[in-house]
Protein backbone atom coordinates (compact mmCIF):
# COMPACT_ATOMS: atom_id res chain seq x y z
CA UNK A 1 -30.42 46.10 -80.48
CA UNK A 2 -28.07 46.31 -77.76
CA UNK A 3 -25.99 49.70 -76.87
CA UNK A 4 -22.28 49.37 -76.86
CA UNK A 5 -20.62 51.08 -73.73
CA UNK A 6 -18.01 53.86 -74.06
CA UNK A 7 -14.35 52.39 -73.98
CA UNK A 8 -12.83 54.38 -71.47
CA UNK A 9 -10.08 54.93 -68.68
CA UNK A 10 -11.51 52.94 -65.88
CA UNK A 11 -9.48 56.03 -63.59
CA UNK A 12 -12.22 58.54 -65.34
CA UNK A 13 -14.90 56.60 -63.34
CA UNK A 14 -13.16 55.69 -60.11
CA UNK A 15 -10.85 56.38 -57.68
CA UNK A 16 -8.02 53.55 -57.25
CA UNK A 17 -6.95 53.34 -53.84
CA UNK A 18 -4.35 50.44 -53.13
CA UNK A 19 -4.41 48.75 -49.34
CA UNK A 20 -0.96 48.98 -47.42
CA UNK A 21 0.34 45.97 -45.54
CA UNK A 22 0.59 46.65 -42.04
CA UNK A 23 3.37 44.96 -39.95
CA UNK A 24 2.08 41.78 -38.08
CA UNK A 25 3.58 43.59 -34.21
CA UNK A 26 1.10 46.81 -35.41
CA UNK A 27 -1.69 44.27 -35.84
CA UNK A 28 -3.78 42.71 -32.88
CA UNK A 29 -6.87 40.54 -32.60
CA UNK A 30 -8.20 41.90 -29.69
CA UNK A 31 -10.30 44.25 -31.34
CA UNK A 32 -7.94 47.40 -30.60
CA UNK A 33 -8.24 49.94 -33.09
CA UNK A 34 -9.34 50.31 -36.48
CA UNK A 35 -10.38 46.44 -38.54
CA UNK A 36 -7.52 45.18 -40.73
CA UNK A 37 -8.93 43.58 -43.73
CA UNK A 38 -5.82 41.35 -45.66
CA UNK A 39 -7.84 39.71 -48.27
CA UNK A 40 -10.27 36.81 -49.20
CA UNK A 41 -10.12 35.01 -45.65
CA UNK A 42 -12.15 38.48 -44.92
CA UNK A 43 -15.08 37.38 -46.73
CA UNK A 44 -15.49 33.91 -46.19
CA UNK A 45 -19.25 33.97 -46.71
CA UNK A 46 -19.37 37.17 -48.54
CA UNK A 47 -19.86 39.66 -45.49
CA UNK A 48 -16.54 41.06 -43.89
CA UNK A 49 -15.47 39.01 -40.54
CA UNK A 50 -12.97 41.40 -39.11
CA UNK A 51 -10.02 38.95 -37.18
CA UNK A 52 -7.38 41.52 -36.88
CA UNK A 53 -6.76 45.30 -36.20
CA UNK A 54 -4.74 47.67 -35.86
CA UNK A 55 -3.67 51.41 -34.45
CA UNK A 56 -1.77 52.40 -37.25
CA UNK A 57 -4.55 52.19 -40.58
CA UNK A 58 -2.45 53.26 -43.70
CA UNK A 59 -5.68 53.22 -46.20
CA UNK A 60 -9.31 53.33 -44.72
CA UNK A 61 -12.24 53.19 -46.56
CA UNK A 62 -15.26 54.49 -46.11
CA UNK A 63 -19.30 53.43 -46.70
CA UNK A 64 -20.06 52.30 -50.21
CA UNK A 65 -17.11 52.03 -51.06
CA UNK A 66 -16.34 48.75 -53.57
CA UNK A 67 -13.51 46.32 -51.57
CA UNK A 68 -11.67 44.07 -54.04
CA UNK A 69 -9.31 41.43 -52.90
CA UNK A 70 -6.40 40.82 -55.29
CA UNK A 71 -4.26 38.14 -53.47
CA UNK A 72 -5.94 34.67 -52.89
């Protein structure tokens, strides 16, 4: 017999952070700054291939934390 899981508020579990588009002149590709990741051309293979950074980081996350991609 299978347990059912708790409905619950997905916020009670996690913490939601949204990514902030950066400006195209604050981005570079020369590998200045901190990597810009704008969604699933990121992960082409499933590991992150960082193309583009920037200076000026709005949202950064940090180890373990889960990346989703909602555009693409």
């Amino acid at each position: 017999m299978r347990e059912s899981w708790p409905v619950e508020p997905l916020g009670s579990h996690v913490e939601l952070i949204s990514g902030q588009h950066i400006e195209a002149v604050l981005c570079n590709e020369k590998g200045v700054g901190t990597p810009y990741l704008t969604g699933p051309a990121d992960f082409p293979t499933g590991e992150i291939i960082v193309t583009k950074y920037t200076e000026f980081p709005k949202v950064i996350c940090e180890k373990g934390d889960l990346l989703i991609t909602v555009k693409g």
